[in-house]
N, C-alpha and C. Protein backbone atom coordinates (compact mmCIF):
# COMPACT_ATOMS: atom_id res chain seq x y z
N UNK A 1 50.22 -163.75 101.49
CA UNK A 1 50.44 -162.76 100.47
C UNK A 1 50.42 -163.46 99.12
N UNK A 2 49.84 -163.14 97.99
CA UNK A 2 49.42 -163.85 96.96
C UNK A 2 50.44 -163.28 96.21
N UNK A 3 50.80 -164.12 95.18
CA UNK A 3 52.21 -163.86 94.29
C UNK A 3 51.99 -162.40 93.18
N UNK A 4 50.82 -161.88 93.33
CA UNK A 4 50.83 -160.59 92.68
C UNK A 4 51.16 -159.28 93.20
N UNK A 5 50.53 -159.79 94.45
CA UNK A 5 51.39 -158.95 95.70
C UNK A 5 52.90 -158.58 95.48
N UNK A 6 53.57 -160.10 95.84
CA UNK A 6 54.47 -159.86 96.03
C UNK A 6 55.43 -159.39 94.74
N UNK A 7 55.12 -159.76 93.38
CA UNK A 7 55.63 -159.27 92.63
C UNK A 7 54.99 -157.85 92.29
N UNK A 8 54.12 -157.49 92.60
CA UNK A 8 53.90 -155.74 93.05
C UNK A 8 55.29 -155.19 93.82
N UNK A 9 55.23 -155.63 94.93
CA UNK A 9 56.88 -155.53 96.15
C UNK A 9 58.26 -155.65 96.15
N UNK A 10 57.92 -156.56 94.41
CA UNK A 10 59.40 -156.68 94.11
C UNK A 10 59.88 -155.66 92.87
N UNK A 11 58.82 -155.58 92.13
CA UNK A 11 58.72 -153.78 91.38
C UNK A 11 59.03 -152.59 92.35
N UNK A 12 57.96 -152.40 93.13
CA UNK A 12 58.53 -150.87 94.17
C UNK A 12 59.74 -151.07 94.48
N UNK A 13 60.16 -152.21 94.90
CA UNK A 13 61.44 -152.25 95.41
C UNK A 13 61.64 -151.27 96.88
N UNK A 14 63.13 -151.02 97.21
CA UNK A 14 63.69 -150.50 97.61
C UNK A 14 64.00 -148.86 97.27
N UNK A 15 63.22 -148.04 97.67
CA UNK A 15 63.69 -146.89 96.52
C UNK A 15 64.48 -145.83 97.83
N UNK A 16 64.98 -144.69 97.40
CA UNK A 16 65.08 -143.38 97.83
C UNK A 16 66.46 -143.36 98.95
N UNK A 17 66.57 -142.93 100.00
CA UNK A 17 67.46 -142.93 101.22
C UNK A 17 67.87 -144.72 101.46
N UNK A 18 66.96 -145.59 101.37
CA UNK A 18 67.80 -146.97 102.09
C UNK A 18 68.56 -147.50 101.75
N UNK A 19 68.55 -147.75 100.28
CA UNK A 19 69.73 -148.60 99.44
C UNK A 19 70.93 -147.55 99.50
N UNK A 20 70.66 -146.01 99.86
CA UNK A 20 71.75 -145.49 99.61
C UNK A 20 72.35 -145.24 101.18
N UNK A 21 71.72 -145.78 102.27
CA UNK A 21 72.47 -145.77 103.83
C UNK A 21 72.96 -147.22 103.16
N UNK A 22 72.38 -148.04 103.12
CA UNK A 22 72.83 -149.28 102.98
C UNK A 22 74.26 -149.08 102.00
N UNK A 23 74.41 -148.56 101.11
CA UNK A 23 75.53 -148.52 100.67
C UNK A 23 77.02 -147.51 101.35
N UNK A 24 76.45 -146.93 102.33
CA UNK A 24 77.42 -146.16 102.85
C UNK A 24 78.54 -147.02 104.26
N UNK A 25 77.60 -148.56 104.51
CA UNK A 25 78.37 -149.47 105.05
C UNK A 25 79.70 -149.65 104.56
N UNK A 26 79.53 -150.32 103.50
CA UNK A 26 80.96 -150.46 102.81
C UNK A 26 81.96 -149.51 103.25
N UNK A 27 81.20 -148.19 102.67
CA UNK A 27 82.08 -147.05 102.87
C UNK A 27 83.00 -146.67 104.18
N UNK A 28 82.19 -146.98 105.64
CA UNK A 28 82.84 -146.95 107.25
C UNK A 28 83.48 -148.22 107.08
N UNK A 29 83.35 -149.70 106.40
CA UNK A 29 84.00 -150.55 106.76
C UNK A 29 85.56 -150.15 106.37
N UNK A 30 85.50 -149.21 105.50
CA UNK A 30 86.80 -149.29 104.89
C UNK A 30 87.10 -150.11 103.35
N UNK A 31 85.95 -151.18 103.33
CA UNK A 31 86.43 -152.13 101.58
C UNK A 31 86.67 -151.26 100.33
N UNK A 32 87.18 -151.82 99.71
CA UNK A 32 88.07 -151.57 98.55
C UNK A 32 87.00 -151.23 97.58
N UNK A 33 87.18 -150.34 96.29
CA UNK A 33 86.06 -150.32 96.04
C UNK A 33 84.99 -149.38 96.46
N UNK A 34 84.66 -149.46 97.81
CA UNK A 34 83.74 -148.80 98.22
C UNK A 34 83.08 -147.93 97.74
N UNK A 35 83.56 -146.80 96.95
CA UNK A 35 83.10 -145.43 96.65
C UNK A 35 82.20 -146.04 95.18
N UNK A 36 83.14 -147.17 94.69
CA UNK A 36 82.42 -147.26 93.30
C UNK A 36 81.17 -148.04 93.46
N UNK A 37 80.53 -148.56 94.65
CA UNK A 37 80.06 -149.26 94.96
C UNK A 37 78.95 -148.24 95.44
N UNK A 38 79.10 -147.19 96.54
CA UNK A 38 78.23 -145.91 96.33
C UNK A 38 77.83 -145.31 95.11
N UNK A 39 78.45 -145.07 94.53
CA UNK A 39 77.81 -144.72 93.17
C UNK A 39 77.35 -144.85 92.37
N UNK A 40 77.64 -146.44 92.63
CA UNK A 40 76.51 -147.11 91.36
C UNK A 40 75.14 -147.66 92.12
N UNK A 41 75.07 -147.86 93.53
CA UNK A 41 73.68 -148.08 94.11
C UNK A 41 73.11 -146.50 94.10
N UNK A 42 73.69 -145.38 94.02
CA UNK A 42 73.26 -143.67 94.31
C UNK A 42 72.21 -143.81 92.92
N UNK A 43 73.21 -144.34 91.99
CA UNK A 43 72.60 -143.86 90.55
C UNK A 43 71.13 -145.08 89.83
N UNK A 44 71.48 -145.80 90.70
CA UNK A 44 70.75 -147.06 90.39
C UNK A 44 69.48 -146.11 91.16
N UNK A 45 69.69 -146.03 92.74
CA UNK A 45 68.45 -145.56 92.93
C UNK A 45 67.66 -144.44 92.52
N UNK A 46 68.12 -143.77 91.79
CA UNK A 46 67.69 -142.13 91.27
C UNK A 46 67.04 -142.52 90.29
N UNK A 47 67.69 -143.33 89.73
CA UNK A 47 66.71 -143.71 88.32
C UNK A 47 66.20 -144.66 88.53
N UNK A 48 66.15 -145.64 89.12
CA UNK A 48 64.82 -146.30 89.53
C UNK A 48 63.66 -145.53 90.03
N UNK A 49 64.12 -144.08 90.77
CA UNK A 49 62.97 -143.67 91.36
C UNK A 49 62.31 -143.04 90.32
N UNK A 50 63.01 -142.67 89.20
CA UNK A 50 62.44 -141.44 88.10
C UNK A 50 61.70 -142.75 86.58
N UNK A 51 62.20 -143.62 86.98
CA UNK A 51 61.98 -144.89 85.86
C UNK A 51 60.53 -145.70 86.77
N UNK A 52 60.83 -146.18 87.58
CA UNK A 52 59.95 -146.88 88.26
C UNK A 52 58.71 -146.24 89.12
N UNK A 53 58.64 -145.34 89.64
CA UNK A 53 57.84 -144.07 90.64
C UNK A 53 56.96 -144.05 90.03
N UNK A 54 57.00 -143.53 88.80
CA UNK A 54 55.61 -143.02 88.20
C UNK A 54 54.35 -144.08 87.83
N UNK A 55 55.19 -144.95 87.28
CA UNK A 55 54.46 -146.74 86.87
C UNK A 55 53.80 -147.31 87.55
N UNK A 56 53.95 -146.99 89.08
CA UNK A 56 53.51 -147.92 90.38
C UNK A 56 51.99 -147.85 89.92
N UNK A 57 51.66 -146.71 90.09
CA UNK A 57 49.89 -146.52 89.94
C UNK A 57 49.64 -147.40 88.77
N UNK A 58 50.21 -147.78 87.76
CA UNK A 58 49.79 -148.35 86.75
C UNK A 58 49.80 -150.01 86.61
N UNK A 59 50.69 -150.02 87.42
CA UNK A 59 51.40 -151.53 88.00
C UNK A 59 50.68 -152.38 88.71
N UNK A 60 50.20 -151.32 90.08
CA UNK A 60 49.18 -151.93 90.69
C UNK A 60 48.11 -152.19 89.96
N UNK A 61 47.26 -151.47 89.55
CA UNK A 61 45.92 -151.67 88.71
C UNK A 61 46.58 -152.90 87.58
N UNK A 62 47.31 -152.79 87.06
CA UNK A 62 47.41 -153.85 86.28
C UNK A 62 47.49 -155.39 86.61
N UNK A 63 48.30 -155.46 87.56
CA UNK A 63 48.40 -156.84 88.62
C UNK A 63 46.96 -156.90 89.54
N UNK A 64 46.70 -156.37 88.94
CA UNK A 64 44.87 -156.21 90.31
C UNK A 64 45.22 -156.36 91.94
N UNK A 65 46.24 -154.99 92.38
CA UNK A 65 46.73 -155.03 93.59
C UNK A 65 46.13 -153.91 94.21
N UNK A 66 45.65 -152.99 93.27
CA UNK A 66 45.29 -151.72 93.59
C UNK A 66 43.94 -151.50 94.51
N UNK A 67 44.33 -150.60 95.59
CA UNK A 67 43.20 -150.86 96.57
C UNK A 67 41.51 -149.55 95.59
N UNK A 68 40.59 -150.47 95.62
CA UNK A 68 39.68 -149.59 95.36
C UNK A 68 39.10 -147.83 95.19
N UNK A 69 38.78 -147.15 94.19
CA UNK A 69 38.57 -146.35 94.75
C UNK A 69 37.19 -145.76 94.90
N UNK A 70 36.64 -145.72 96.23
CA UNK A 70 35.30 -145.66 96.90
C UNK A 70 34.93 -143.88 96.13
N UNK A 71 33.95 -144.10 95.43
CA UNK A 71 33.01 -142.73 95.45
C UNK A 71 32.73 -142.35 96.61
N UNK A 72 33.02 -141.16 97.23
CA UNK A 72 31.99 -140.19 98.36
C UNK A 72 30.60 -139.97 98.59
N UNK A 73 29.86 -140.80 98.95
CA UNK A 73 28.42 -140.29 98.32
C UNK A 73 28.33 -138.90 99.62
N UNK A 74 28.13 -138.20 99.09
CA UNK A 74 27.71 -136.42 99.58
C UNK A 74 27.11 -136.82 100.88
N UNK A 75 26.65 -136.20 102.13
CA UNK A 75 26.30 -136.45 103.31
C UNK A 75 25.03 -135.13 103.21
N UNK A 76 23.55 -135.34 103.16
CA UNK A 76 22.96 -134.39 103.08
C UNK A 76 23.48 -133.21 103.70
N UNK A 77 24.16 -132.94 104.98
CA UNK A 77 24.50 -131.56 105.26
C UNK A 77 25.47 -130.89 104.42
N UNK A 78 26.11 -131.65 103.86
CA UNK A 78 27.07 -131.51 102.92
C UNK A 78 26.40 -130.55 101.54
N UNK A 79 25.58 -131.62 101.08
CA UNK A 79 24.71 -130.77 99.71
C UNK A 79 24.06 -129.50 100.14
N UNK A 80 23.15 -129.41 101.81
CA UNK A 80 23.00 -128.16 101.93
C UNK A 80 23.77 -127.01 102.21
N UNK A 81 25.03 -127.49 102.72
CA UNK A 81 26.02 -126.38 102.66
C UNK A 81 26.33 -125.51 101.68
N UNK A 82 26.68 -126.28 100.98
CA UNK A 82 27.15 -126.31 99.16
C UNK A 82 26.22 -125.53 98.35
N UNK A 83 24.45 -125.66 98.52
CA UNK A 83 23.92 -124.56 98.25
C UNK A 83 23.56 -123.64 98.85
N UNK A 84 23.94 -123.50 99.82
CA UNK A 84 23.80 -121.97 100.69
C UNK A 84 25.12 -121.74 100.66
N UNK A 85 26.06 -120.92 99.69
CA UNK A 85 27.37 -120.87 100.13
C UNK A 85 27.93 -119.69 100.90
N UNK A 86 26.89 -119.05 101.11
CA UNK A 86 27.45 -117.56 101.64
C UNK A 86 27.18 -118.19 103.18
N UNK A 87 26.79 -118.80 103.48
CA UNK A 87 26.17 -119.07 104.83
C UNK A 87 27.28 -119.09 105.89
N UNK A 88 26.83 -117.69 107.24
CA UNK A 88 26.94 -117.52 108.43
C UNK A 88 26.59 -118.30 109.60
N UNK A 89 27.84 -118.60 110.36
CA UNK A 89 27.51 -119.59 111.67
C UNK A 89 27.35 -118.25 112.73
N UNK A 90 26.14 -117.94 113.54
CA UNK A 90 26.51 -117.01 114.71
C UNK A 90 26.53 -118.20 116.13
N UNK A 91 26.77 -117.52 116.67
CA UNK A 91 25.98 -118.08 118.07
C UNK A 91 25.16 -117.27 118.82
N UNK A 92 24.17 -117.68 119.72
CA UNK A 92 23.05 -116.80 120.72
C UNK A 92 23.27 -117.44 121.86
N UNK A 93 23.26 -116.70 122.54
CA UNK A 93 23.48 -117.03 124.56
C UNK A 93 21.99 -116.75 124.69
N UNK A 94 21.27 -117.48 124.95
CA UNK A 94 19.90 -116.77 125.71
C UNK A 94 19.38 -116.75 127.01
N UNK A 95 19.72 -115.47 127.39
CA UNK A 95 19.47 -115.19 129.17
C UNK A 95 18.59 -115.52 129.53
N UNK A 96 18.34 -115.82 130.82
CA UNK A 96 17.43 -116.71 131.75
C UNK A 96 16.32 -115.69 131.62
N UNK A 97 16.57 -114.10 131.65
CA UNK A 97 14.72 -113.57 131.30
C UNK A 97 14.85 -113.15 129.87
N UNK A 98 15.67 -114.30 128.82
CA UNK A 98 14.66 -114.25 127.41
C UNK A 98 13.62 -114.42 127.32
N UNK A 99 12.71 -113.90 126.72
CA UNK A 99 11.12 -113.76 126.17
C UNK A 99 11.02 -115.37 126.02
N UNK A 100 12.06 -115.74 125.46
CA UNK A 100 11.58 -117.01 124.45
C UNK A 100 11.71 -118.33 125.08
N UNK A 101 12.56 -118.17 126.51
CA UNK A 101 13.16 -119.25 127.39
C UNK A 101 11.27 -120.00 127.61
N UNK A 102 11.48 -121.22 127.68
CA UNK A 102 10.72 -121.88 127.73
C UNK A 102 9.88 -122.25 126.70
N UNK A 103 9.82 -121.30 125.58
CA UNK A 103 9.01 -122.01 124.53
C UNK A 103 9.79 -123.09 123.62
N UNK A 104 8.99 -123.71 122.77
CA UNK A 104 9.45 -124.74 122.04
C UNK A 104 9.86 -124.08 120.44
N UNK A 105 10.75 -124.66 119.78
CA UNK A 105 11.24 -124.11 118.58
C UNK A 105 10.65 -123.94 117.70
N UNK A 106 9.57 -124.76 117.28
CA UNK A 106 8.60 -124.69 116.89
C UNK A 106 7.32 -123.51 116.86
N UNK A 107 7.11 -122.87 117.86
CA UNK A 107 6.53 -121.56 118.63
C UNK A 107 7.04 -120.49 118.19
N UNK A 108 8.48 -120.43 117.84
CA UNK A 108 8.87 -119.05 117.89
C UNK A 108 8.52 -118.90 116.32
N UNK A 109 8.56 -117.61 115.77
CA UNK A 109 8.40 -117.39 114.79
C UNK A 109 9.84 -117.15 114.32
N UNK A 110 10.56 -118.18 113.69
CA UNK A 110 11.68 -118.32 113.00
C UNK A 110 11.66 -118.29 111.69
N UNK A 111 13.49 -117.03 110.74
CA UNK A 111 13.19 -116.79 110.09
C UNK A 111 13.48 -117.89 108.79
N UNK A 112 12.41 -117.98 108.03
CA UNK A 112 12.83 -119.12 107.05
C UNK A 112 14.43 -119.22 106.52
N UNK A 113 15.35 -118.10 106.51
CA UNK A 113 16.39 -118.50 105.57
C UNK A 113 17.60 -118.24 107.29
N UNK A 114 17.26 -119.25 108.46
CA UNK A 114 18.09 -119.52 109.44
C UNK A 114 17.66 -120.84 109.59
N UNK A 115 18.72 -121.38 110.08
CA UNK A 115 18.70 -122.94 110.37
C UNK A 115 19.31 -122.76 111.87
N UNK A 116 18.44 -123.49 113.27
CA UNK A 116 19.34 -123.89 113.84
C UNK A 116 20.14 -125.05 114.23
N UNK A 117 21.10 -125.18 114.39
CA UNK A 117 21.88 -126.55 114.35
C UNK A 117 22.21 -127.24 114.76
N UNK A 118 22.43 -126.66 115.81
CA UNK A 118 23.00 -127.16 117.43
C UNK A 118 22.24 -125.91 118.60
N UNK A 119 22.19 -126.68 119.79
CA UNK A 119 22.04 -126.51 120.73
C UNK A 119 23.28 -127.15 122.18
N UNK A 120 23.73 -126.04 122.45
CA UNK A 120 25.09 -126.40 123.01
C UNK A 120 24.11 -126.04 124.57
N UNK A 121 23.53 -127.34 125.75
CA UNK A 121 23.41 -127.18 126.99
C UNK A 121 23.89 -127.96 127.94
N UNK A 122 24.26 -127.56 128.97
CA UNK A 122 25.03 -128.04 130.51
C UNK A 122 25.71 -128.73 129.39
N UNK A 123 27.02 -128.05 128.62
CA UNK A 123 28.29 -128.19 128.08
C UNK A 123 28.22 -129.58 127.23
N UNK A 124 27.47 -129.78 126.72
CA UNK A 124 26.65 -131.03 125.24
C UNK A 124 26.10 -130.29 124.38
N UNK A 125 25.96 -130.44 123.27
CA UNK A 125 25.72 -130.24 122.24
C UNK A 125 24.41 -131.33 121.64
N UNK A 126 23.35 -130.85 121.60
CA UNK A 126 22.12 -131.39 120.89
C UNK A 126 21.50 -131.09 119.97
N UNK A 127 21.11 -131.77 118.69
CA UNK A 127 20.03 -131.23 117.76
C UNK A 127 18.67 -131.22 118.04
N UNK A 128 18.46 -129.97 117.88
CA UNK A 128 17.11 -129.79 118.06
C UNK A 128 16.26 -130.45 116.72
N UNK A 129 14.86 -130.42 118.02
CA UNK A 129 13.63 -130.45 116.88
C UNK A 129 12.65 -129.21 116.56
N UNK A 130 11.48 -129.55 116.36
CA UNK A 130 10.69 -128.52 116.45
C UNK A 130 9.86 -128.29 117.81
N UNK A 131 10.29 -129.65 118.75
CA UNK A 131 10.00 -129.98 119.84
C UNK A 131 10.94 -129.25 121.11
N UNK A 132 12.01 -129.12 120.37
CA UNK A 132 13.18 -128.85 121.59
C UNK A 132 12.12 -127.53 122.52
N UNK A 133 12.67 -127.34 123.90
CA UNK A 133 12.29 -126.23 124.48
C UNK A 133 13.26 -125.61 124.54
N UNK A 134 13.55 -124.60 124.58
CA UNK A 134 14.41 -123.74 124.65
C UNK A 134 14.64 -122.97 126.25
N UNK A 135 15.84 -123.44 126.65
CA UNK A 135 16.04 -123.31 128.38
C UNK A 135 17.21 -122.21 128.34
N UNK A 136 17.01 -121.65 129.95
CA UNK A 136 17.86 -120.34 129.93
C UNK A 136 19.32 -120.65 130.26
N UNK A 137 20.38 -120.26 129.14
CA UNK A 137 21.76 -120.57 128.94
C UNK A 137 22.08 -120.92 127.78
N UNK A 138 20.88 -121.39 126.85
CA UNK A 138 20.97 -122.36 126.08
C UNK A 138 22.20 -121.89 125.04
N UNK A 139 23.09 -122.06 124.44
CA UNK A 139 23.52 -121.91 123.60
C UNK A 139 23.49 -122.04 121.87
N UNK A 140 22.72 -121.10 121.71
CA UNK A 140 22.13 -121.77 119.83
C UNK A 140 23.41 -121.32 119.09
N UNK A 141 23.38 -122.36 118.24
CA UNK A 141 24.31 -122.08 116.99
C UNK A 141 23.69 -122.45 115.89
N UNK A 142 23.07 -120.67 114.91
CA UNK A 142 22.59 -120.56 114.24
C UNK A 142 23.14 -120.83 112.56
N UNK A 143 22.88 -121.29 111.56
CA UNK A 143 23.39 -120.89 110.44
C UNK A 143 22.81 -119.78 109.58
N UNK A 144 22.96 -118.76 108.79
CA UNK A 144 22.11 -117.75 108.35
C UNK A 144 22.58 -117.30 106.61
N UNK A 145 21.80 -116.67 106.02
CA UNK A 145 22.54 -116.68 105.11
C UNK A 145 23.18 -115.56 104.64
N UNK A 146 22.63 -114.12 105.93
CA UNK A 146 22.96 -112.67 105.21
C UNK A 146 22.66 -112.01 106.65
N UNK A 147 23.27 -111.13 106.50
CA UNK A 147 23.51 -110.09 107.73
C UNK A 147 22.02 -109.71 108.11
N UNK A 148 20.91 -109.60 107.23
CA UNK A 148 19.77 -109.39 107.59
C UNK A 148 18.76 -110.02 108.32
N UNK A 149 19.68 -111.56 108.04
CA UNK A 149 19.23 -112.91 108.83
C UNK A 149 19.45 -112.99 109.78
N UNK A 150 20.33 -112.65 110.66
CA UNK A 150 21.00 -112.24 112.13
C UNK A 150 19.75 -111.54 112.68
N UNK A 151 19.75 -110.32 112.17
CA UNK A 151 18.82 -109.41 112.76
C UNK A 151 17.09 -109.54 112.94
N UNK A 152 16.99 -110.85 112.14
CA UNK A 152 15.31 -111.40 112.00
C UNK A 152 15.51 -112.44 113.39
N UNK A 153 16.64 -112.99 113.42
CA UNK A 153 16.80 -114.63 114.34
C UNK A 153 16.83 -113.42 115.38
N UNK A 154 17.17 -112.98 115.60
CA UNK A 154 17.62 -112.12 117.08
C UNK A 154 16.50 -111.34 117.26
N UNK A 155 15.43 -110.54 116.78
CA UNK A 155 14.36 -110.26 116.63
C UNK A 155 13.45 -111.17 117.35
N UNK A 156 13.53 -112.37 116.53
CA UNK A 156 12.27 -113.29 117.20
C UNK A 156 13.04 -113.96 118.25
N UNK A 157 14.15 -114.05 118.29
CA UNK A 157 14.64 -114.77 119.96
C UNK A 157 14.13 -113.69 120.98
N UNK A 158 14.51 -112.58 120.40
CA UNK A 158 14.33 -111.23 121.38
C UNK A 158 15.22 -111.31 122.24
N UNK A 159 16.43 -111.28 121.27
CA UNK A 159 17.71 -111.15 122.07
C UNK A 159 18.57 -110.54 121.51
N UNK A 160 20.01 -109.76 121.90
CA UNK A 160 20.48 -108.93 121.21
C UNK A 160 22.07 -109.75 121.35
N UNK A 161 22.29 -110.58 122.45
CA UNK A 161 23.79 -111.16 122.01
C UNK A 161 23.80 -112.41 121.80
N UNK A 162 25.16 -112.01 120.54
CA UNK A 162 25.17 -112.94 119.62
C UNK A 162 26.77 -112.71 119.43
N UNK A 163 27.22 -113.96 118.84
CA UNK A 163 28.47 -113.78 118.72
C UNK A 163 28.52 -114.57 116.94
N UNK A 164 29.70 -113.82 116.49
CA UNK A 164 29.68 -113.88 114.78
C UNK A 164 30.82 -114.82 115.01
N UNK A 165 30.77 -115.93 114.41
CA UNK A 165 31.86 -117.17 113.81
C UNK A 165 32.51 -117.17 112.58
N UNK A 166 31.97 -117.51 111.83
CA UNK A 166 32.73 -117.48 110.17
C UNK A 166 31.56 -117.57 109.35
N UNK A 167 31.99 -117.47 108.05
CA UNK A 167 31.28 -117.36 106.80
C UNK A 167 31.92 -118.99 106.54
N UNK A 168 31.01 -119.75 106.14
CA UNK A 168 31.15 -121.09 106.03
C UNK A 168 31.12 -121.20 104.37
């Protein structure tokens, strides 16, 4: 531990509930004194916490103790979320005599403003491509951006159940 550290450790100190159990020893031992001895560690710590508390953030950075702080860089699904904000998660079950079972994602005529995202089969979860085939059970979980979008994706699945999730 490098001595900036530790004089970081010796600033925070002790603050809040400990110095003041610690002072309530005295108090069960019975010593003389005692109470005045609570009261002045009670008051010591209150205002250390209201004197010292706020400084820490400033303390650290100043002693160069302070741990970094990392920018987020955005995660592309992230930025596309963010501009589609109205955007609907459904899900589609597609029965074994869907129209569409067996074709590839790519094939179907999908509507530009649906994304699908996942493919939930034999209880895994996969991203599709434009390659994926589409098998009977499959579980799609669509994103969409308007109630009208439901009714285009379900159209060209040529399927009618669907289950509504949230507005993301």
């Amino acid at each position: 531990m490098s001595h900036r550290e530790k004089l970081y450790i010796s600033w925070a100190g002790l603050k809040g509930a400990v110095p003041i159990v610690f002072a309530t020893y005295p108090l069960l031992a019975g010593v003389e004194s005692a109470s005045l001895i609570f009261n002045i560690v009670f008051f010591v710590s209150i205002t250390s916490l209201f004197v010292q508390g706020p400084s820490l953030v400033r303390v650290s950075k100043w002693l160069g103790v302070a741990l970094p702080t990392e920018e987020k860089i955005p995660h592309p699904v992230d930025e596309f979320l963010k501009e589609r904000r109205q955007t609907k998660m459904i899900r589609l079950l597609l029965s074994p005599d869907c129209e569409t079972v067996g074709e590839r994602v790519v094939d179907i005529d999908f509507p530009n403003d649906a994304v699908i995202a996942m493919i939930k089969r034999d209880g895994k979860y996969l991203t599709p491509s434009g390659y994926t085939v589409l098998e009977p059970l499959d579980e799609l979980v669509v994103l969409v951006d308007d109630d009208e979008a439901i009714l285009a994706v379900m159209d060209s699945l040529k399927t009618q159940d669907f289950q509504f999730e949230k507005k993301l």
